[in-house]
C-alpha atoms as a PDB file:
ATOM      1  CA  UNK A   1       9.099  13.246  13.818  1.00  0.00           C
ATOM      2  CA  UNK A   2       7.940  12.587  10.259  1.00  0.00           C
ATOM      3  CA  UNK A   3       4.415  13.894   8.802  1.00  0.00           C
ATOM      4  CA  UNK A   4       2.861  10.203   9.316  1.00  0.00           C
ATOM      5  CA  UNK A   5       3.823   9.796  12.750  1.00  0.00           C
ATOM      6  CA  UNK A   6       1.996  13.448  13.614  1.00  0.00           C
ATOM      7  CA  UNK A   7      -0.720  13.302  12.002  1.00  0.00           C
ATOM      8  CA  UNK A   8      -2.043   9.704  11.288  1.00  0.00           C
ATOM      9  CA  UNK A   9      -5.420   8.169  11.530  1.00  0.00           C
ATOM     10  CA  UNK A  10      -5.652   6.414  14.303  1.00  0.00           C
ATOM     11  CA  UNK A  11      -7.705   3.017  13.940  1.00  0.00           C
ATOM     12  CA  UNK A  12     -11.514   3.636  14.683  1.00  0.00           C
ATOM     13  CA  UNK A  13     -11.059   7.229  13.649  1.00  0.00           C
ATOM     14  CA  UNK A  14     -13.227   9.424  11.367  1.00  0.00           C
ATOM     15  CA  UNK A  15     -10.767   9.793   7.758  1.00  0.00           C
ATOM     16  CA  UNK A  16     -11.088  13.482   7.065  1.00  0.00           C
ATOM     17  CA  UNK A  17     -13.082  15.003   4.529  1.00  0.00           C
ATOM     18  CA  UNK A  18     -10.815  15.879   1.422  1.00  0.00           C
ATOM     19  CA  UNK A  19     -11.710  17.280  -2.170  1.00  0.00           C
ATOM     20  CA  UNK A  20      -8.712  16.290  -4.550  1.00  0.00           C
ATOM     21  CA  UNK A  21      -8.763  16.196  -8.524  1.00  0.00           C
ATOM     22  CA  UNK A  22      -8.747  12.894 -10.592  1.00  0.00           C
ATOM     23  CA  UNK A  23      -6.356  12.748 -13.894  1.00  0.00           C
ATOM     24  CA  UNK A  24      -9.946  14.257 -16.070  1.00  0.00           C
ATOM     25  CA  UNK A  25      -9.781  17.189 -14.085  1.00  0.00           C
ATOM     26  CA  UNK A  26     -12.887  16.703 -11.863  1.00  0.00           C
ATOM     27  CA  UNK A  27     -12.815  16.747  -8.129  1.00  0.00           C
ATOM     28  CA  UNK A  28     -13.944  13.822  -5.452  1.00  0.00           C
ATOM     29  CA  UNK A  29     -14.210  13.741  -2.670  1.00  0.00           C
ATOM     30  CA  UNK A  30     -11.746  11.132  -0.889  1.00  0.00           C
ATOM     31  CA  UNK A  31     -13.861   9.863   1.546  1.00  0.00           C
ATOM     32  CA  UNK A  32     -17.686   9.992   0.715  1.00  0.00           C
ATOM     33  CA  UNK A  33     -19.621   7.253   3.209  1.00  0.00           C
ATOM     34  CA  UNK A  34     -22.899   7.845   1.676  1.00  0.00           C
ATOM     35  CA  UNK A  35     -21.674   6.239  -2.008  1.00  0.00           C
ATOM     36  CA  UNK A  36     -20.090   3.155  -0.776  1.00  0.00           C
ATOM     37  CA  UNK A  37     -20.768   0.214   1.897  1.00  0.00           C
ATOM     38  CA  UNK A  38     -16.645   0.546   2.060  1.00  0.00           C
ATOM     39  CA  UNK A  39     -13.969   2.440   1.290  1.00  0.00           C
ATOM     40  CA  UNK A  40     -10.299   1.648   0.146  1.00  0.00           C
ATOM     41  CA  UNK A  41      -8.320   4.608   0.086  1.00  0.00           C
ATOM     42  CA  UNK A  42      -4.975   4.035  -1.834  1.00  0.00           C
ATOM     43  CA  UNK A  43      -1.530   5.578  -1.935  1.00  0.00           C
ATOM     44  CA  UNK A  44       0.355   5.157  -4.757  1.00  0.00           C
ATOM     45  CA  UNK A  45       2.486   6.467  -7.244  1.00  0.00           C
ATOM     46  CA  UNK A  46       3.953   5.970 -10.596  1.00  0.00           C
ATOM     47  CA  UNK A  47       7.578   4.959  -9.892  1.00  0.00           C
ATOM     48  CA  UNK A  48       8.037   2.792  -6.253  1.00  0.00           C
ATOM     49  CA  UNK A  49       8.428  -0.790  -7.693  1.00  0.00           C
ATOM     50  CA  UNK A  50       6.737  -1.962  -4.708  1.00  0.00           C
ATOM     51  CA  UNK A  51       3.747   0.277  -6.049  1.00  0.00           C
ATOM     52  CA  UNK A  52       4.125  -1.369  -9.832  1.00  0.00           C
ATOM     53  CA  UNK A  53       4.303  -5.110  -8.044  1.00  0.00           C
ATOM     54  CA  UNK A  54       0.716  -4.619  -6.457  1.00  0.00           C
ATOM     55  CA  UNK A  55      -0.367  -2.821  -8.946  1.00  0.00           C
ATOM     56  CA  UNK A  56      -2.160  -5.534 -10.545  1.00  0.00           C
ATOM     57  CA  UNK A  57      -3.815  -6.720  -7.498  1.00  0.00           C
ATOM     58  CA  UNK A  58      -5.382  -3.934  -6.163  1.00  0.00           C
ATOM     59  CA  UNK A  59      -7.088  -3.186  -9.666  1.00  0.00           C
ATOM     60  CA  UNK A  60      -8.326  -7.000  -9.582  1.00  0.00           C
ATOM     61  CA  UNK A  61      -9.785  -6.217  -5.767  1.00  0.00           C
ATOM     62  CA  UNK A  62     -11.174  -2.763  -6.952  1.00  0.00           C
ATOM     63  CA  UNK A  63     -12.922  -4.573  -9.948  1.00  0.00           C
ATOM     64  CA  UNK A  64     -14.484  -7.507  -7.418  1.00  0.00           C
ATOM     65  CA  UNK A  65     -15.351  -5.658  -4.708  1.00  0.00           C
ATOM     66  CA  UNK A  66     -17.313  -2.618  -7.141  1.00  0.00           C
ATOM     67  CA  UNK A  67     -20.540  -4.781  -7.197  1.00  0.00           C
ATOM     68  CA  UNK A  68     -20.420  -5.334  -3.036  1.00  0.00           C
ATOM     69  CA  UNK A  69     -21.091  -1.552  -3.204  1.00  0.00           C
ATOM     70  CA  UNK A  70     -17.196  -0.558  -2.446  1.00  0.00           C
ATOM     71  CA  UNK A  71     -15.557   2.496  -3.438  1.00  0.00           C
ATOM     72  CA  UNK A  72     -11.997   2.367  -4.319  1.00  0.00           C
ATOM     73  CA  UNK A  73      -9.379   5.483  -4.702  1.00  0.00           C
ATOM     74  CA  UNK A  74      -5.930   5.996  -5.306  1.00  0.00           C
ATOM     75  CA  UNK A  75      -4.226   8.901  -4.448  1.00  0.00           C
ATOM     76  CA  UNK A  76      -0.717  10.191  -5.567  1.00  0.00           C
ATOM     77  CA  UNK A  77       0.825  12.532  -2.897  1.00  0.00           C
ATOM     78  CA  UNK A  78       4.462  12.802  -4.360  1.00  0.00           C
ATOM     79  CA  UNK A  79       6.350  15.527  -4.715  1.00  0.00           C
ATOM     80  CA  UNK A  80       6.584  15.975  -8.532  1.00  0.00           C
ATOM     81  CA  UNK A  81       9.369  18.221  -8.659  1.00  0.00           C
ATOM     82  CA  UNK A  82      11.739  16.224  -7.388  1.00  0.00           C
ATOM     83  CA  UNK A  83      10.219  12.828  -9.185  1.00  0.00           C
ATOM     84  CA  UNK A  84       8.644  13.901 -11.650  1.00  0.00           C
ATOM     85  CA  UNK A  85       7.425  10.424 -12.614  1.00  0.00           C
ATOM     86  CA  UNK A  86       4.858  11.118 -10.572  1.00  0.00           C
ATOM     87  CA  UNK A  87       3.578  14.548 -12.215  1.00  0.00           C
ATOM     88  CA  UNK A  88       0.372  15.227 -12.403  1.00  0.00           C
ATOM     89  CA  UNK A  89       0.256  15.099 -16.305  1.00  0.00           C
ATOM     90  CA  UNK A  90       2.401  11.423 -15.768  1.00  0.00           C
ATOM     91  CA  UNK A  91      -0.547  10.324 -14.015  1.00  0.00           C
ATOM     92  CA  UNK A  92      -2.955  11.388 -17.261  1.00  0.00           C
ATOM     93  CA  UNK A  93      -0.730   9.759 -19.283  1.00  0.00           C
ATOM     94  CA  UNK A  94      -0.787   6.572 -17.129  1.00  0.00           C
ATOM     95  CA  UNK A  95      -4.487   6.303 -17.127  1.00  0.00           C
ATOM     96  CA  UNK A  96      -4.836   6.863 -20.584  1.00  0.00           C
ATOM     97  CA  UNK A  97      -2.572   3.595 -21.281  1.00  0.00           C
ATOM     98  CA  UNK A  98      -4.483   1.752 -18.445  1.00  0.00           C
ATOM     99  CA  UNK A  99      -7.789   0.351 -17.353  1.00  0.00           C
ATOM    100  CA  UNK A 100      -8.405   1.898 -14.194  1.00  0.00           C
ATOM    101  CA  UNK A 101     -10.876   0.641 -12.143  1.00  0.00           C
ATOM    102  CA  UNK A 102     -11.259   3.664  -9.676  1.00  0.00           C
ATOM    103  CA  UNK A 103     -10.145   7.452 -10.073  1.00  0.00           C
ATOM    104  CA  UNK A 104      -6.266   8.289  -9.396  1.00  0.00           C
ATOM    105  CA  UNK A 105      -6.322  11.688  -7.583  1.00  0.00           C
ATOM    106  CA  UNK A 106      -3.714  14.070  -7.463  1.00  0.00           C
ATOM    107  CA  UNK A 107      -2.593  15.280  -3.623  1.00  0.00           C
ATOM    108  CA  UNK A 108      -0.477  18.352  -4.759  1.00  0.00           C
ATOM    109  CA  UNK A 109      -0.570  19.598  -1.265  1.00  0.00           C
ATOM    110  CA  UNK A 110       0.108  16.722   0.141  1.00  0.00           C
ATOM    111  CA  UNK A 111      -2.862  17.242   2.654  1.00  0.00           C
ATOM    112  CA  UNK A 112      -4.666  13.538   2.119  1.00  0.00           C
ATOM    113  CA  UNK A 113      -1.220  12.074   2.791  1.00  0.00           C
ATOM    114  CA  UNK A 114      -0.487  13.923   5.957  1.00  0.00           C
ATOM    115  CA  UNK A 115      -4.115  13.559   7.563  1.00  0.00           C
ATOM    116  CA  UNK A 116      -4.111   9.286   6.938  1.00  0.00           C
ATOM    117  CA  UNK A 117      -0.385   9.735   8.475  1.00  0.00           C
ATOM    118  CA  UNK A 118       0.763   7.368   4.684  1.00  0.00           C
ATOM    119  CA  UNK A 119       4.416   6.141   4.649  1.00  0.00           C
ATOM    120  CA  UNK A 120       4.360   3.910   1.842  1.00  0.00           C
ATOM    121  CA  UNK A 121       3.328   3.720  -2.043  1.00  0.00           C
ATOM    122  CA  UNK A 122       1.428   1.451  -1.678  1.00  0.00           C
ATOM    123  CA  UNK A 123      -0.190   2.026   1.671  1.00  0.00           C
ATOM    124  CA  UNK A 124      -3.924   0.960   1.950  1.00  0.00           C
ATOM    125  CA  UNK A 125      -6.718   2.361   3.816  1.00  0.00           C
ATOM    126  CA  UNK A 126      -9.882   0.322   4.154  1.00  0.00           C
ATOM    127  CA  UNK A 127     -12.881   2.360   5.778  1.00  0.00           C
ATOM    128  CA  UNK A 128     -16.213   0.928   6.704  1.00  0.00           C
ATOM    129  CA  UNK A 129     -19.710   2.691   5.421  1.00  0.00           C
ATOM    130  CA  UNK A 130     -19.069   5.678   8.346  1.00  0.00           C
ATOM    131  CA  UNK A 131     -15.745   6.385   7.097  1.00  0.00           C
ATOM    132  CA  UNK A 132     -13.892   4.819  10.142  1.00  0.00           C
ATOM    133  CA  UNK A 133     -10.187   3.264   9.722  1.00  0.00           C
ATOM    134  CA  UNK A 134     -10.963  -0.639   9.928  1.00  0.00           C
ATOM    135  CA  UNK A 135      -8.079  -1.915   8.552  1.00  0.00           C
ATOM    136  CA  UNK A 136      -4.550   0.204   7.200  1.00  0.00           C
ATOM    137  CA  UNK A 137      -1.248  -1.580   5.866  1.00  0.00           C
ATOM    138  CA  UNK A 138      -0.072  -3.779   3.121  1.00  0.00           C
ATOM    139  CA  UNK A 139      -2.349  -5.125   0.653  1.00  0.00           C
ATOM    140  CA  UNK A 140      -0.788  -8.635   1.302  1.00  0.00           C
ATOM    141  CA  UNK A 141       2.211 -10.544   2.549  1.00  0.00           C
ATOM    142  CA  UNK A 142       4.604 -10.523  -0.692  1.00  0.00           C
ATOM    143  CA  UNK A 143       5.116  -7.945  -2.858  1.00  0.00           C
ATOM    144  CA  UNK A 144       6.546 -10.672  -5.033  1.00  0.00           C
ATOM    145  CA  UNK A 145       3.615 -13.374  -4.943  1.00  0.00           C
ATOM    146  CA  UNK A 146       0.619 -12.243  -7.365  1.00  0.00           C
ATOM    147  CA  UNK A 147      -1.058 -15.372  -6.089  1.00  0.00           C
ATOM    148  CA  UNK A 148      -1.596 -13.767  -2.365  1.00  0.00           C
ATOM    149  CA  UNK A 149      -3.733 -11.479  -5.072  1.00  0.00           C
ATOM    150  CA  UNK A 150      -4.220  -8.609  -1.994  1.00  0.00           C
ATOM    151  CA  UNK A 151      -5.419 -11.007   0.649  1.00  0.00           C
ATOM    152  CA  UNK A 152      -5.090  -8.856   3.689  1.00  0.00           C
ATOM    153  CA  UNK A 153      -6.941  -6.096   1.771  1.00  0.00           C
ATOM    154  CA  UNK A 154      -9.540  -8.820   0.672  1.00  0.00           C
ATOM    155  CA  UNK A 155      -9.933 -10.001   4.372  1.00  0.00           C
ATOM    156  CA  UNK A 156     -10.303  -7.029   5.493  1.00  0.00           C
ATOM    157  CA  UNK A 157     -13.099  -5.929   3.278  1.00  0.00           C
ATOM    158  CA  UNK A 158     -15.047  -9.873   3.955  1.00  0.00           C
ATOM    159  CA  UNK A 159     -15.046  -9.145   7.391  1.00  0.00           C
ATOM    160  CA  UNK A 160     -16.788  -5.549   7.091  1.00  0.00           C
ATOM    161  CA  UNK A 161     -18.774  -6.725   4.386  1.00  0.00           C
ATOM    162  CA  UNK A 162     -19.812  -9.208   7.067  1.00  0.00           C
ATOM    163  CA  UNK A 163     -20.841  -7.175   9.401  1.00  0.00           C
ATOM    164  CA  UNK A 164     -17.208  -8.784  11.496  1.00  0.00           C
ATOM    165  CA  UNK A 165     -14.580  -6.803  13.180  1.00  0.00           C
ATOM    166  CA  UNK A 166     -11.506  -6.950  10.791  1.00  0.00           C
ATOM    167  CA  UNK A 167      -9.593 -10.052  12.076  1.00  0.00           C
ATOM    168  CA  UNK A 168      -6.569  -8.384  11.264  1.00  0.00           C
ATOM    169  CA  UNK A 169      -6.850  -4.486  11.531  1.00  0.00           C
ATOM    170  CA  UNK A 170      -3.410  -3.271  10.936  1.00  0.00           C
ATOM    171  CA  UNK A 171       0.060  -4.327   9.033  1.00  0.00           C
ATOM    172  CA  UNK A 172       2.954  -2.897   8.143  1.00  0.00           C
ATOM    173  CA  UNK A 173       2.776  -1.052   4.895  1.00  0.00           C
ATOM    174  CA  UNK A 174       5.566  -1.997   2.567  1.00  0.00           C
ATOM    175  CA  UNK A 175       6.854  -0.047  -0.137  1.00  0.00           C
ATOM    176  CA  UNK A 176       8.650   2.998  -0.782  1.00  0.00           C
ATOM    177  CA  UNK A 177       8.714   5.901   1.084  1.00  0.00           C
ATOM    178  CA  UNK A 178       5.988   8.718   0.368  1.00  0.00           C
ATOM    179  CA  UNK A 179       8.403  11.377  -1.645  1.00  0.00           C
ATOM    180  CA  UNK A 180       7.461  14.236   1.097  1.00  0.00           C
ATOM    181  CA  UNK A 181       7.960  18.260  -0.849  1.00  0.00           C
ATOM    182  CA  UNK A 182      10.469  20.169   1.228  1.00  0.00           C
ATOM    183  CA  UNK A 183       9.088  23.210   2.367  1.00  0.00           C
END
């Protein structure tokens, strides 16, 4: 059994509450209800091209959705010793080249990754204002079509926003596989 299948949040359920550092060495918390009308929790990393093709997309949905009062992360819980593309100091140097919209945290322990239960970079999270699971899977249909431009993430967040159940509340997430340390 892999550490998604044991451990993963379960839609409806609570996300846990997780400290993790950002690439300016402060600490946030990953889930923090009281800041944010909604939450998108992230995985991603550096390297999965499937990561790089959304890339884009999710920044564009983190930069329309701030003023709706939601809080975007993304979190990095691969092993860096074995890619280490996806070091901690890669991740500086990544921001540093890029306009990030939302903080990229570091999950050295791999503790954020095991308690959602991610498989994928990129697998998304959306959360509504209690920090329930409304909505986990792929951002949108295509990895290969910016013009879906993170529809299933967007739809996701309308409906909550709304005050709607999530029409469609879970998808696969597509990508590559999260780069587990092998202790």
């Amino acid at each position: 059994m892999s550490h998604a299948a044991r451990n993963r949040l379960r839609l409806g359920g609570k996300a846990p509450d997780i400290e993790l550092v950002d690439t300016e060495g402060r600490d946030h918390r990953l889930v923090a209800p009281e800041e944010a009308s909604a939450q998108v929790v992230i995985f991603t990393c550096n390297h999965c091209p499937y990561a790089l093709a959304w890339h884009e997309r999710l920044m564009a949905a983190a930069r329309d959705y701030a003023a709706k009062g939601v809080r975007f992360v993304a979190v990095n819980p691969n092993d860096a010793e074995r890619y280490p593309v996806d070091s901690y100091e890669a991740m500086q140097e990544r921001v540093r080249a890029e306009h990030w919209p939302m903080p990229y945290l570091r999950d050295e322990g791999q503790d954020a990754a095991r308690a959602f239960g991610a498989r994928t970079t990129p697998d998304v999270f959306v959360l509504d204002g209690s920090g329930r699971l409304r909505y986990r899977g792929a951002p949108d249909g295509d990895y290969h079509a910016p013009e879906q431009d993170a529809a299933w993430l967007r739809e996701a967040l309308d409906d909550l926003l709304a005050g709607r159940e999530v029409r469609r509340p879970e998808t696969d997430p597509v990508g590559c596989s999260v780069k587990w340390r092998r202790d």
